[in-house]
Protein backbone atom coordinates (compact mmCIF):
# COMPACT_ATOMS: atom_id res chain seq x y z
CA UNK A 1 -18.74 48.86 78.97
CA UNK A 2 -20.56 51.93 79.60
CA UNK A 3 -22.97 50.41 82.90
CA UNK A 4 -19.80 49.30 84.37
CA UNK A 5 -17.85 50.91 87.26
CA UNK A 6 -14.61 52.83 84.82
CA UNK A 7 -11.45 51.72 85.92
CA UNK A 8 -8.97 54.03 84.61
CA UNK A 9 -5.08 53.69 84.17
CA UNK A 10 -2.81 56.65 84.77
CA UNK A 11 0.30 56.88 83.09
CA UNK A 12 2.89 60.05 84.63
CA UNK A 13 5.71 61.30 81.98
CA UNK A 14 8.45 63.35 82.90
CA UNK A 15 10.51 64.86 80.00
CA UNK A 16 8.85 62.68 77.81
CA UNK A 17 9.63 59.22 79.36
CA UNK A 18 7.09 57.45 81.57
CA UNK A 19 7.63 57.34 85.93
CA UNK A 20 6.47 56.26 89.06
CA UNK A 21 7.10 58.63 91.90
CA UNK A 22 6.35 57.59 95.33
CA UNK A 23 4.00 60.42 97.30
CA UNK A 24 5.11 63.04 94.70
CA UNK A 25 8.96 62.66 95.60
CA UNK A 26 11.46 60.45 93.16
CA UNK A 27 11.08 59.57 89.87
CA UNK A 28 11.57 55.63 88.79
CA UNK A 29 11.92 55.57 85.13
CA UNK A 30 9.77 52.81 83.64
CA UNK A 31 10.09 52.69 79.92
CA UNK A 32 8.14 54.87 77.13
CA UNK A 33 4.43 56.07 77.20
CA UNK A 34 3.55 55.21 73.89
CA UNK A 35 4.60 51.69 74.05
CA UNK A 36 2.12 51.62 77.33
CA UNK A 37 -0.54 53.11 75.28
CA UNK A 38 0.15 50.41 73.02
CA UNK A 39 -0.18 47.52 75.38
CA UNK A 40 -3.08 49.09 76.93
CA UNK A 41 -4.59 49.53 73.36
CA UNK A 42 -4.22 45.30 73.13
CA UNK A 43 -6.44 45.29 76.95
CA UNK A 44 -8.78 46.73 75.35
CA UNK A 45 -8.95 49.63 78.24
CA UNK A 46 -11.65 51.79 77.75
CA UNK A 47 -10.12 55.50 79.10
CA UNK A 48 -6.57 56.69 79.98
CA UNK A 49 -5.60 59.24 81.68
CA UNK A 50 -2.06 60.60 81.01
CA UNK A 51 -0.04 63.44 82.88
CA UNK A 52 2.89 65.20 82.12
CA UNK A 53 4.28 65.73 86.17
CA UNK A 54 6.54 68.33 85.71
CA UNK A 55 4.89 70.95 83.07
CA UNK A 56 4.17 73.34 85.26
CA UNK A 57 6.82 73.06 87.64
CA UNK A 58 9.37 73.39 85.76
CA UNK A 59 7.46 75.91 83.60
CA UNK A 60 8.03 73.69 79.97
CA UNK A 61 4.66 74.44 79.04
CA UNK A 62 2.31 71.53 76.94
CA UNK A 63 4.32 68.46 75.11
CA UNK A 64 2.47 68.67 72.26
CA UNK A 65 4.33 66.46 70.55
CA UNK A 66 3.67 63.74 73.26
CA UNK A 67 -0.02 64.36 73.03
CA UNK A 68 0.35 64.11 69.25
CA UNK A 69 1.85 60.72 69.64
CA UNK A 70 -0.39 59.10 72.07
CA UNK A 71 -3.32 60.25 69.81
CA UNK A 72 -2.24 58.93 67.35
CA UNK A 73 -1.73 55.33 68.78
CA UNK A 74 -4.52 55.42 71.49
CA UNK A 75 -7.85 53.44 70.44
CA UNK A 76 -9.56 54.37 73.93
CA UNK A 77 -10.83 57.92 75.22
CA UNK A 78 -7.76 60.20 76.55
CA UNK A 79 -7.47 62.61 79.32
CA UNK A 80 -4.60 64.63 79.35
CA UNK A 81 -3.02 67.12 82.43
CA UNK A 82 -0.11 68.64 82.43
CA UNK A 83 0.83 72.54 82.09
CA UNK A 84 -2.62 73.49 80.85
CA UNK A 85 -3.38 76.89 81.53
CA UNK A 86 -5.26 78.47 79.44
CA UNK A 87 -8.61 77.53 76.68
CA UNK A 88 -6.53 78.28 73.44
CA UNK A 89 -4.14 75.22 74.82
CA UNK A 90 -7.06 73.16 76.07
CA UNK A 91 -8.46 73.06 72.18
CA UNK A 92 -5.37 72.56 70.46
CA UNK A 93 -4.78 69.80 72.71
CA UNK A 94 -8.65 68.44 71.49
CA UNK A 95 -8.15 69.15 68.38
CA UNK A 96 -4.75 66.78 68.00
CA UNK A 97 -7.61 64.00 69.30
CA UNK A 98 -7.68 64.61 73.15
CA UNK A 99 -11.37 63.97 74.39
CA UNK A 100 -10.47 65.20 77.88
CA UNK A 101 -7.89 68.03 79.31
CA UNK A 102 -7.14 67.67 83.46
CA UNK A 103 -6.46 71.06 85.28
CA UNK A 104 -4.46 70.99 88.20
CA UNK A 105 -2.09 73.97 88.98
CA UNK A 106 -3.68 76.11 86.87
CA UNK A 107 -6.93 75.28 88.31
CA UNK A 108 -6.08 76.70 91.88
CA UNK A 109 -3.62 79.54 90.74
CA UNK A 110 -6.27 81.49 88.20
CA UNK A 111 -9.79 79.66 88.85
CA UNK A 112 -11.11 81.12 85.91
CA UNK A 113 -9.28 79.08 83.74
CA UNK A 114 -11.75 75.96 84.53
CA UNK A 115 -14.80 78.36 83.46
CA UNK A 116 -12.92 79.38 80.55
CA UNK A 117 -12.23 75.91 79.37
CA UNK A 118 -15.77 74.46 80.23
CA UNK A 119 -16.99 77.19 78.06
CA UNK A 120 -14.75 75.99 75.49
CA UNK A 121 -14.71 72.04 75.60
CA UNK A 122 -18.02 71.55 77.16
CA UNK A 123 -18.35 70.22 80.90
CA UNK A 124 -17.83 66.70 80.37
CA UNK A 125 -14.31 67.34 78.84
CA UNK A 126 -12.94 69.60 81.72
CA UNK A 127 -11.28 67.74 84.25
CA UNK A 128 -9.93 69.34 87.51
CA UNK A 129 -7.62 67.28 89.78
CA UNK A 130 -6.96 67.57 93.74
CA UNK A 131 -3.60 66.39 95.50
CA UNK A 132 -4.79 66.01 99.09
CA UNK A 133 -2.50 65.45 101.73
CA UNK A 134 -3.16 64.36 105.56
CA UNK A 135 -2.65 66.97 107.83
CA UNK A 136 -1.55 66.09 111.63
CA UNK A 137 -4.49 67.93 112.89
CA UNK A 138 -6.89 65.75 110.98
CA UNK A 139 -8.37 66.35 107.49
CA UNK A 140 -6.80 66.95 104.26
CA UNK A 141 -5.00 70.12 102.89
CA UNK A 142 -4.82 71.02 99.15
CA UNK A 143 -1.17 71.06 97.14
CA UNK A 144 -0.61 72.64 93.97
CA UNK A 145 2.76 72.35 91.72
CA UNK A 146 3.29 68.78 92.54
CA UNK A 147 2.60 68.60 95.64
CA UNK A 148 5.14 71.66 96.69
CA UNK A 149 2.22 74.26 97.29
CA UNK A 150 -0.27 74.42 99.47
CA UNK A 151 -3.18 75.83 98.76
CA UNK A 152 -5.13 76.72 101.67
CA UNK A 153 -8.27 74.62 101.20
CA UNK A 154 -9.81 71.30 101.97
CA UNK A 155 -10.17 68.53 99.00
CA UNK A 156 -14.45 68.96 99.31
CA UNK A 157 -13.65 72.76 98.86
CA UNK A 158 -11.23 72.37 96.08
CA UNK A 159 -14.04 70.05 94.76
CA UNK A 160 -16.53 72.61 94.84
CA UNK A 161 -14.67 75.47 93.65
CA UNK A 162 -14.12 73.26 90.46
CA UNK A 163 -17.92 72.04 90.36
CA UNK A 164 -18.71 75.67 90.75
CA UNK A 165 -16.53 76.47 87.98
CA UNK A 166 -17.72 74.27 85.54
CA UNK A 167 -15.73 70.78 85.75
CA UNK A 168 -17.31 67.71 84.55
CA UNK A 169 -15.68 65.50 87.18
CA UNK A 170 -12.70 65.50 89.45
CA UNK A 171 -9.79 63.31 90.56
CA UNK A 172 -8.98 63.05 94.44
CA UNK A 173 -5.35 61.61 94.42
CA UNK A 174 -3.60 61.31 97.69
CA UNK A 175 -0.75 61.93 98.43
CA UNK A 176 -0.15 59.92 101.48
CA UNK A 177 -0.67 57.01 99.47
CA UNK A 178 0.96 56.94 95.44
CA UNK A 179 2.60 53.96 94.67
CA UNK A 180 2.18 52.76 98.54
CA UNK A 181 -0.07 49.84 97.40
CA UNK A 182 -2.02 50.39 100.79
CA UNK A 183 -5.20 50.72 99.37
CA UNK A 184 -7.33 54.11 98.67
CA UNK A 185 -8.15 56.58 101.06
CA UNK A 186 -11.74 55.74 101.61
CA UNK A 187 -12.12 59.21 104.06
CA UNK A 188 -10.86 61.00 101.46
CA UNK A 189 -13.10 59.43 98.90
CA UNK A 190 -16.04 60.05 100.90
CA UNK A 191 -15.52 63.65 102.13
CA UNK A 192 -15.19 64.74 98.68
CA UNK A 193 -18.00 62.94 96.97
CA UNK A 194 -20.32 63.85 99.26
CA UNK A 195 -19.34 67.67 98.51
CA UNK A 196 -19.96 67.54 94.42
CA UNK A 197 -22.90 66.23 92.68
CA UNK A 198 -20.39 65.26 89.52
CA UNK A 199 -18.22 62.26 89.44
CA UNK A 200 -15.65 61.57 91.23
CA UNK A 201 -12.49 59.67 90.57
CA UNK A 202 -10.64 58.24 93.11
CA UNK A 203 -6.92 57.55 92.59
CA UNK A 204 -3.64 56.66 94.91
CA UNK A 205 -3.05 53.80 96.83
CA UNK A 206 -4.47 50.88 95.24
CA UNK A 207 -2.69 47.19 95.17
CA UNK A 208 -5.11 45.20 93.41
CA UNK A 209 -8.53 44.79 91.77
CA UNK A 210 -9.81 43.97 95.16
CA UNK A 211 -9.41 47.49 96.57
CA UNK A 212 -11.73 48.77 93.37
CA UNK A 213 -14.69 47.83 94.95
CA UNK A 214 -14.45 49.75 98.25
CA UNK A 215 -13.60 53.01 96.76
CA UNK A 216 -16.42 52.96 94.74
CA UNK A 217 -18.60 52.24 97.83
CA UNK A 218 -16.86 55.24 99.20
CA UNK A 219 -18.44 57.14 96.97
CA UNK A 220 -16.32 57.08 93.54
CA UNK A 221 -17.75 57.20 90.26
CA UNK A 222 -14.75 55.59 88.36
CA UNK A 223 -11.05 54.26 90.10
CA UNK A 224 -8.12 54.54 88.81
CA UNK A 225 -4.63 53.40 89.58
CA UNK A 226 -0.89 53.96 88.36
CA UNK A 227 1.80 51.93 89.72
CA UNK A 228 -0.67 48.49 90.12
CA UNK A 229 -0.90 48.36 86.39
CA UNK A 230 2.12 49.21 85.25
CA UNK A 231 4.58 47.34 88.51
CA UNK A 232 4.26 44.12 89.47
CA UNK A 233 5.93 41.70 92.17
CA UNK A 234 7.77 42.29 95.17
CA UNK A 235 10.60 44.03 93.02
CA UNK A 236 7.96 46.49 91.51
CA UNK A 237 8.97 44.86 87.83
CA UNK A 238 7.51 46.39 84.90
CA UNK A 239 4.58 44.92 83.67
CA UNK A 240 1.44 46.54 82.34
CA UNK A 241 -1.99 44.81 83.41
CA UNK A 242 -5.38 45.85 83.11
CA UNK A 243 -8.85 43.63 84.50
CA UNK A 244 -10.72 41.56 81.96
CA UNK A 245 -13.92 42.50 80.84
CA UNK A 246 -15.09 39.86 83.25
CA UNK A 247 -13.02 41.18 86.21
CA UNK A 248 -14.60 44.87 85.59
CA UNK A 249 -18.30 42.98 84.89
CA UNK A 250 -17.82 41.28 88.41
CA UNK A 251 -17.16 44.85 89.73
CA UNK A 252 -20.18 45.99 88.99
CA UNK A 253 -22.15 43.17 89.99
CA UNK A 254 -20.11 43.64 93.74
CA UNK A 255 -21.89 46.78 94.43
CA UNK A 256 -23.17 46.85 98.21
């Protein structure tokens, strides 16, 4: 499915069991990760990102026992984020079958570290991730530590800094919008796109396949969604979906 747009599920785990905050804030506990990698395994999805929300927060470090697990069961590309903060833990993780490690914190707090992974992993498997939130005056500031830090910078700059550094790609989540199911931030999207020359993922706020298509227009290279494909209904059930091959070939065939 490589020509096609790459429509990416994100799975958040909190001491080892699998949420859905809202905006950063509350944690809804919806079942266990590897059971989701399972079902998402039978969908036949073709990457997955996974990331453990409180690592460095709380300061526990990398599950590698998680990580273990989920490579184990996984048939589709991983990307993993959560307490990364140094090269040495970006090749163990790798090594235990990881084909991509996502920076955040760490990223922002010690720069360096995305160079020093790049160097070690290779571009294309070093991942950086921005949590941009609206400000009042207009624009987007930069959080760090789950969304409990600012950092001082714009999204495009953040962008940069981790272009500059020697990401692969980056993910733009907002904040304003996780688990709203009000669509992406297409402003967002666009602004930081149109700062990097690598890809761009685009993630928070989407409610259905329908909102894939716009983002992408916006200027993302890939979409990717948590709560739409793993809540369903009016009561926010759980229930894991993923678009056929057919839905994601229609996608691509959309472009405007």
């Amino acid at each position: 499915m490589s020509n096609f747009p790459r429509v990416i599920p994100v799975l958040l785990v909190s001491d080892g069991y699998l949420v859905k905050p809202v905006k950063f804030q509350g944690d809804k506990y919806i079942g266990d990760p590897i059971n989701a990698v399972r079902i998402f395994n039978e969908k036949q999805v073709d990457e997955l990102v996974i990331c453990d929300i409180d690592a460095s927060l709380k300061g526990t470090g990398v599950n590698y026992t998680l990580i273990e697990e989920i490579a184990s069961e996984a048939f589709m590309p991983v990307g993993y984020g959560g307490g990364v903060s140094s090269a040495a833990e970006a090749q163990r993780i790798t090594g235990i079958g990881i084909e991509k490690v996502i920076l955040n914190t760490s990223a922002f707090e010690r720069p360096e570290v995305i160079s020093e992974v790049s160097d070690a992993l290779g571009a294309s498997s070093t991942v950086v991730s921005i949590d941009a939130k609206k400000k009042l005056t207009g624009g987007w500031e930069t959080y760090a530590r789950r969304a409990s830090r600012k950092l001082g910078m714009t999204p495009a700059e953040a962008a940069r800094l981790a272009q500059d550094r020697g990401a692969g790609e980056v993910i733009v989540s907002s904040i304003d919008r996780e688990s709203t199911f009000s669509g992406y931030d297409h402003k967002l999207i666009t602004a930081v796109s149109e700062a990097v020359t690598i890809p761009v993922i685009a993630l928070g706020g989407a409610s259905g396949y329908d909102d894939f298509r716009p983002a992408l227009d916006a200027g993302a290279s890939a979409v990717a969604a948590g709560s739409m494909f793993v809540l369903n209904g009016k009561h926010r059930a759980v229930l894991i979906t993923y678009p056929t091959p057919a839905q994601i070939r229609a996608l691509a065939s959309s472009k405007a």
